[in-house]
PDB file of N, CA and C in Angstrom:
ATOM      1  N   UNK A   1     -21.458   7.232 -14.287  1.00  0.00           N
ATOM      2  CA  UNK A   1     -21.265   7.082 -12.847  1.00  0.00           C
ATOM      3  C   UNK A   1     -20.287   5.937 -12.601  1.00  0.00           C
ATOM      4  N   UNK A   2     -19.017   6.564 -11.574  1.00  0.00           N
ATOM      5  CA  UNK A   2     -18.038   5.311 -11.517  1.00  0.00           C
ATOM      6  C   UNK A   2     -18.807   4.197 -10.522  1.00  0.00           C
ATOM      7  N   UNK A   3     -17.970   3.159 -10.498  1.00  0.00           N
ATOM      8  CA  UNK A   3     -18.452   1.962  -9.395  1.00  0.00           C
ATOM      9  C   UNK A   3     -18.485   2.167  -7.852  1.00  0.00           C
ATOM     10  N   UNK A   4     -18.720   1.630  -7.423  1.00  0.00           N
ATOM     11  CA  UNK A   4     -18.386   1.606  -6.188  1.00  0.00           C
ATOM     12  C   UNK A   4     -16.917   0.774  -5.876  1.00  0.00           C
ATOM     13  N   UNK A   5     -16.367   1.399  -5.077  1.00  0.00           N
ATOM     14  CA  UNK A   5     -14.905   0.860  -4.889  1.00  0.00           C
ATOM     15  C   UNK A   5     -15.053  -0.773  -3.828  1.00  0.00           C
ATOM     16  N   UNK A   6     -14.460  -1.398  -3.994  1.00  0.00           N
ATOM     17  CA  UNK A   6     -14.515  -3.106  -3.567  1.00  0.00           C
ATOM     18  C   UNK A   6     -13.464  -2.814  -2.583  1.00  0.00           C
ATOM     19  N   UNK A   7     -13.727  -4.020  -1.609  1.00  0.00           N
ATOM     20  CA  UNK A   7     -12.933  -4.161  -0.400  1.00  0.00           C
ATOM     21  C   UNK A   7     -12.004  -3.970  -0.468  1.00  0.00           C
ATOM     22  N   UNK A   8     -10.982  -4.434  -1.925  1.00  0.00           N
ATOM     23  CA  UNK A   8      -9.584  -4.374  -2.206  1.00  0.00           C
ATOM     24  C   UNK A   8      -9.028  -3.197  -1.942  1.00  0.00           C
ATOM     25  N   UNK A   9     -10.041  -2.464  -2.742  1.00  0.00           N
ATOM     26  CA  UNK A   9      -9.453  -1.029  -3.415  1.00  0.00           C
ATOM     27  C   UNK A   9      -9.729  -0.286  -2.140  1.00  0.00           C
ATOM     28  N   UNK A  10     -10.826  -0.307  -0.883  1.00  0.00           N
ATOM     29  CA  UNK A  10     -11.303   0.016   0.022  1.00  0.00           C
ATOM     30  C   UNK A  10      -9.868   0.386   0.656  1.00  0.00           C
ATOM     31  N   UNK A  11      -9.329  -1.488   1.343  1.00  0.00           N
ATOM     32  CA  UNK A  11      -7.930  -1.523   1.882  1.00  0.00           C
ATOM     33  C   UNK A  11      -6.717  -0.908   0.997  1.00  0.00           C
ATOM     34  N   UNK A  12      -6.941  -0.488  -0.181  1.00  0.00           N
ATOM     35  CA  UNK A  12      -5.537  -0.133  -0.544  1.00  0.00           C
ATOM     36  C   UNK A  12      -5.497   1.530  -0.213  1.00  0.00           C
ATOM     37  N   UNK A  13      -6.902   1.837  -0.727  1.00  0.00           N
ATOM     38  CA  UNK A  13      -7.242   3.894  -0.088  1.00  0.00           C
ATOM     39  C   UNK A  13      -6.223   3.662   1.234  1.00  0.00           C
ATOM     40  N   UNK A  14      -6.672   2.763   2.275  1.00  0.00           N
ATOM     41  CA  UNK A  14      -6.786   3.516   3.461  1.00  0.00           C
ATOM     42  C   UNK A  14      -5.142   3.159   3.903  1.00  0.00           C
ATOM     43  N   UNK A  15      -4.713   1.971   3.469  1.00  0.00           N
ATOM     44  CA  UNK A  15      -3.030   2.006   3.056  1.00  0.00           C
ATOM     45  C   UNK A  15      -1.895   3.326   2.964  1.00  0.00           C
ATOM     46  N   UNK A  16      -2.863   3.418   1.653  1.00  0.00           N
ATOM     47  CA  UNK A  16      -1.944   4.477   0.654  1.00  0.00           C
ATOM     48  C   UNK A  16      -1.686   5.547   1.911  1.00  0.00           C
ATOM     49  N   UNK A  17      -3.560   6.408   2.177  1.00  0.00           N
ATOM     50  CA  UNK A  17      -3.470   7.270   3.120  1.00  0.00           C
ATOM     51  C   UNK A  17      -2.044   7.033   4.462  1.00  0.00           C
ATOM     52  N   UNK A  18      -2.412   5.963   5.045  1.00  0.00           N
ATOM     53  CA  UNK A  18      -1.327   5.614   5.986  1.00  0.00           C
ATOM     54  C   UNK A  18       0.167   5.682   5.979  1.00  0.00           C
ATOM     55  N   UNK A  19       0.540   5.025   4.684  1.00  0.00           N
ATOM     56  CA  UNK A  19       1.729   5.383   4.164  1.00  0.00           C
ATOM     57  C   UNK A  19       2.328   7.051   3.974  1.00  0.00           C
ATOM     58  N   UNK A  20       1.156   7.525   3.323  1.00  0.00           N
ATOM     59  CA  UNK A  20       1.197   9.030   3.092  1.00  0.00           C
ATOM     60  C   UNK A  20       0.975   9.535   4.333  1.00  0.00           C
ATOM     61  N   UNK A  21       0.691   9.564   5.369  1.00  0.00           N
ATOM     62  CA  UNK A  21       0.940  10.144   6.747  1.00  0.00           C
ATOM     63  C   UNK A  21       2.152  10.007   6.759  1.00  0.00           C
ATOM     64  N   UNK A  22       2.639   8.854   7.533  1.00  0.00           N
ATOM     65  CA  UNK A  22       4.183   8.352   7.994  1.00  0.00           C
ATOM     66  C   UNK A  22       5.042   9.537   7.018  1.00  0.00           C
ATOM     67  N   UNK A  23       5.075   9.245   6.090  1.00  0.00           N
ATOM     68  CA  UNK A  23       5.833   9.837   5.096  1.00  0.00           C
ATOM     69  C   UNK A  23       5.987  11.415   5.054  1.00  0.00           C
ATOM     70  N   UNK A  24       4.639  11.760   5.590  1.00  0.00           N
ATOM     71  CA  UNK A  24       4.862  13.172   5.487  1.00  0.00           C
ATOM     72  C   UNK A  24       4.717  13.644   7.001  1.00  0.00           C
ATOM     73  N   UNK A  25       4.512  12.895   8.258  1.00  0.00           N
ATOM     74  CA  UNK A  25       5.213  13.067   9.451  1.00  0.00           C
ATOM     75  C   UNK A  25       7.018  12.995   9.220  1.00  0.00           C
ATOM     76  N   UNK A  26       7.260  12.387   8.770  1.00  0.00           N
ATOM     77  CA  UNK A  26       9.101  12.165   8.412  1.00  0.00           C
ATOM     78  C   UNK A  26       9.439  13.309   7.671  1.00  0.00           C
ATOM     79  N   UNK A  27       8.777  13.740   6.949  1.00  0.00           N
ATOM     80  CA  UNK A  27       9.270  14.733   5.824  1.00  0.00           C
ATOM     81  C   UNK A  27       9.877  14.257   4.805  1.00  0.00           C
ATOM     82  N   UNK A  28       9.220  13.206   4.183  1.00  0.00           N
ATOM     83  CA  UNK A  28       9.567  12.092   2.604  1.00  0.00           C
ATOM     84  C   UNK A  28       8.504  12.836   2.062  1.00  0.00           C
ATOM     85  N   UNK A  29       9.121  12.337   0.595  1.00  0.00           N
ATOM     86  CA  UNK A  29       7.984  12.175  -0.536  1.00  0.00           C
ATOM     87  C   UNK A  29       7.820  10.800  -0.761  1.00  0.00           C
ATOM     88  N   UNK A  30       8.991   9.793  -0.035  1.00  0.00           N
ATOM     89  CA  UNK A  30       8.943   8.611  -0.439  1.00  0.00           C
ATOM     90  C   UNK A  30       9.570   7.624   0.410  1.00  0.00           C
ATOM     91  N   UNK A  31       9.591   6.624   0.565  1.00  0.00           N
ATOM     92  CA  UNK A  31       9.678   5.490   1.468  1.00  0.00           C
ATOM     93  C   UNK A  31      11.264   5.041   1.071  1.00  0.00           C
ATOM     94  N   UNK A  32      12.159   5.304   0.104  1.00  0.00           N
ATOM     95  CA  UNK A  32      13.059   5.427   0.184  1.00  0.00           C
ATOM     96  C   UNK A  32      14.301   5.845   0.908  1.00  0.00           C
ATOM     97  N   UNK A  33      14.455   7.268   1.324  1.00  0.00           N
ATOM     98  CA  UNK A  33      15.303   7.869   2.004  1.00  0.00           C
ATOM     99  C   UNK A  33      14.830   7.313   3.455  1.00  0.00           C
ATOM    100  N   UNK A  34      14.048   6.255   4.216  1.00  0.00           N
ATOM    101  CA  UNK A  34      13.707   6.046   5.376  1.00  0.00           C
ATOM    102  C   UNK A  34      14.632   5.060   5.729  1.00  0.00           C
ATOM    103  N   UNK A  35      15.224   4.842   7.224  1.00  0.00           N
ATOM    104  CA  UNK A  35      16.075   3.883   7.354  1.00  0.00           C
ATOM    105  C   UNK A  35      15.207   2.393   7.881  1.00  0.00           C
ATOM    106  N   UNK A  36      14.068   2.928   7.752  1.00  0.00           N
ATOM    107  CA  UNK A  36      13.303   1.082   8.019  1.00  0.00           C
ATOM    108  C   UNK A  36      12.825   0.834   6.820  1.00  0.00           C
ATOM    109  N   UNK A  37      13.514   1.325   5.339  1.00  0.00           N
ATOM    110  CA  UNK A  37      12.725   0.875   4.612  1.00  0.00           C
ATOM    111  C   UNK A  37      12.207  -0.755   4.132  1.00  0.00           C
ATOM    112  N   UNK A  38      13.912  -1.646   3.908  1.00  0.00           N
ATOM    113  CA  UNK A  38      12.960  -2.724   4.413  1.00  0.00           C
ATOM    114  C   UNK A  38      12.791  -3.653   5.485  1.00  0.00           C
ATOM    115  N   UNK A  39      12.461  -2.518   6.362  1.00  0.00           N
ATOM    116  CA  UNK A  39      11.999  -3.685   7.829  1.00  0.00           C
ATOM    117  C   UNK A  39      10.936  -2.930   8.493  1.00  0.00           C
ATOM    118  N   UNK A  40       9.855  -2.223   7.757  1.00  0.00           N
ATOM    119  CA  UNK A  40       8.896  -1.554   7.786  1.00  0.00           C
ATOM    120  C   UNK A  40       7.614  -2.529   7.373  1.00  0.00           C
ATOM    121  N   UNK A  41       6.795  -2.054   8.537  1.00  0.00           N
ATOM    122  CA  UNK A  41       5.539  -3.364   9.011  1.00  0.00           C
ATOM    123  C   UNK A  41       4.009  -2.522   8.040  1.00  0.00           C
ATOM    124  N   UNK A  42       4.315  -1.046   7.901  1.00  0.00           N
ATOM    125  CA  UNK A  42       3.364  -0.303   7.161  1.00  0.00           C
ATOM    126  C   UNK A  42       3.626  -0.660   5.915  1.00  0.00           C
ATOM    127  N   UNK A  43       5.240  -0.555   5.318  1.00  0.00           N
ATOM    128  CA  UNK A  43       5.005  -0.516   4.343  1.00  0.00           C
ATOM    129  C   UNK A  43       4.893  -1.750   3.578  1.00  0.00           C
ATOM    130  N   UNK A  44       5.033  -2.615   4.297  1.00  0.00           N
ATOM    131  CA  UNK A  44       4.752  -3.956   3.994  1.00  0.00           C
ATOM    132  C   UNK A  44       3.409  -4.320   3.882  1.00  0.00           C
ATOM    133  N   UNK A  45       2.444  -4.037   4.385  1.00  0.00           N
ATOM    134  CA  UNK A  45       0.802  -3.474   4.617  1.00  0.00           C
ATOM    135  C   UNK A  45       0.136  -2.940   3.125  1.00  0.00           C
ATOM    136  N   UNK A  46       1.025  -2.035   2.655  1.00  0.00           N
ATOM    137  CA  UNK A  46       0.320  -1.348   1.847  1.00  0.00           C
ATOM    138  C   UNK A  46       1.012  -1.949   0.863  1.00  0.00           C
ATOM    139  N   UNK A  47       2.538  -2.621   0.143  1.00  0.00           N
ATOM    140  CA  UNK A  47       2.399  -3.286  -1.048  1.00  0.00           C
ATOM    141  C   UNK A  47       1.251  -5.026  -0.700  1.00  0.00           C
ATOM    142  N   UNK A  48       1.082  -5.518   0.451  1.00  0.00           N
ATOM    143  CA  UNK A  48       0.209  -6.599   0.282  1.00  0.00           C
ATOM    144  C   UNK A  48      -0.907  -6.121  -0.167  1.00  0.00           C
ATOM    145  N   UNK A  49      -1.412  -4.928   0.638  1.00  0.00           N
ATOM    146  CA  UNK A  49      -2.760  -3.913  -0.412  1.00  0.00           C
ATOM    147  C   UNK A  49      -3.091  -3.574  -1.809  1.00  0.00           C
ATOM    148  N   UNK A  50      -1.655  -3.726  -2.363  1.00  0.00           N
ATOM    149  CA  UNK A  50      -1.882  -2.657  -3.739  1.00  0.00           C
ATOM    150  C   UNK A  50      -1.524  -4.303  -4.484  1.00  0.00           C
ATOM    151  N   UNK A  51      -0.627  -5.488  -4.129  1.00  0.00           N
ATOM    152  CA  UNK A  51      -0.792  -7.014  -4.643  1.00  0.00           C
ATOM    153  C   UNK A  51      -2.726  -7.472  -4.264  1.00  0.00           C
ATOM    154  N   UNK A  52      -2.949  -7.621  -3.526  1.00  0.00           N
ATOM    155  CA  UNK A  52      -4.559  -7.551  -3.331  1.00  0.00           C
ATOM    156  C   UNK A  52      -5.583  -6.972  -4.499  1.00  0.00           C
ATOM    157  N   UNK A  53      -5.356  -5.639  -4.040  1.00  0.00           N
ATOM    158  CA  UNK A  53      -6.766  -4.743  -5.251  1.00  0.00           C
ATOM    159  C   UNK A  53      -6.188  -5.348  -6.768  1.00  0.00           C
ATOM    160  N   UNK A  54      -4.632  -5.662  -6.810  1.00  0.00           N
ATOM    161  CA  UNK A  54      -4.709  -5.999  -8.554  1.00  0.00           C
ATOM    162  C   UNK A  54      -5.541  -7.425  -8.913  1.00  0.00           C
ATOM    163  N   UNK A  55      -5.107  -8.276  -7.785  1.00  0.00           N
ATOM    164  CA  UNK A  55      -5.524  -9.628  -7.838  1.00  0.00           C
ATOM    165  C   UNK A  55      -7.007  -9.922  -7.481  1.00  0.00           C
ATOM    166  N   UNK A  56      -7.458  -9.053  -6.405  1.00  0.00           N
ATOM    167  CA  UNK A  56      -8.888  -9.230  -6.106  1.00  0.00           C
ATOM    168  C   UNK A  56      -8.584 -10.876  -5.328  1.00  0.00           C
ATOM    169  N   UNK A  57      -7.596 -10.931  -4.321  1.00  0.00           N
ATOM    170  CA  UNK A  57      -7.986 -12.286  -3.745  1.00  0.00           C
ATOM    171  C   UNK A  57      -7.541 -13.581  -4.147  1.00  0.00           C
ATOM    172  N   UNK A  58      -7.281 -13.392  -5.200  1.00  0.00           N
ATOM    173  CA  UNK A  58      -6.988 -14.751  -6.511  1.00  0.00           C
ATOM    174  C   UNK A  58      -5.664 -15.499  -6.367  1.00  0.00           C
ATOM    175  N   UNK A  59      -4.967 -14.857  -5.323  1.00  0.00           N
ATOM    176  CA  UNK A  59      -3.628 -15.337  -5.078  1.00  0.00           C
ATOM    177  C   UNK A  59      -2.585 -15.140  -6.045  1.00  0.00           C
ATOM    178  N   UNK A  60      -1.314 -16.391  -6.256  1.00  0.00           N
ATOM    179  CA  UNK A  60      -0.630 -16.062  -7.228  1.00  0.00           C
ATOM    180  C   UNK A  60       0.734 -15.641  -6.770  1.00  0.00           C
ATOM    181  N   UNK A  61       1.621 -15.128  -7.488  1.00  0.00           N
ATOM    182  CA  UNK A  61       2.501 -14.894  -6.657  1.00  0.00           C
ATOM    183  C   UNK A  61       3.404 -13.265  -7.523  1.00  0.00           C
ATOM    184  N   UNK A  62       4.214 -12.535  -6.633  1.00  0.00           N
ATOM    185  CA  UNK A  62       4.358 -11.628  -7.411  1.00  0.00           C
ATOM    186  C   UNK A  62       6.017 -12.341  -8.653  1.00  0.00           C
ATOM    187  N   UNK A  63       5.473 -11.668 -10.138  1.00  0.00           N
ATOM    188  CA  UNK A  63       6.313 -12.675 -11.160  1.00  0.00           C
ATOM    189  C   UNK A  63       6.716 -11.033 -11.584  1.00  0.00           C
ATOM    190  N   UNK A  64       8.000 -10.821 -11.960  1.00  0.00           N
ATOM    191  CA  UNK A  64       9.123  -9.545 -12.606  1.00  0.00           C
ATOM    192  C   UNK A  64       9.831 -10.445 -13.772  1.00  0.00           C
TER     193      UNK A  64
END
């Protein structure tokens, strides 16, 4: 039996979902071909979501 999913992962589901609306109201597969891509307030939402569920809170900063 898997876990129960944590707040992180909670906020990143309901992200993702969101993103995946927009995206498929536009007719994307992807956040690319969009002309707000970066000055987009969703999709900015959902990478702080998906930095979150990895970190669980812990801060840090994103390192490439």
């Amino acid at each position: 039996m898997s876990q129960p999913m944590d707040r992180y992962e909670l906020a990143l589901e309901e992200k993702t979902q969101e993103l995946q609306a927009c995206q498929s109201e536009h007719g994307y597969k992807s956040c690319l071909p969009c002309d707000k891509l970066n000055d987009c307030a969703l999709r900015d939402a959902y990478v702080n979501a998906v930095y979150e569920s990895m970190n669980k809170g812990q801060g840090g900063g994103f390192e490439f």
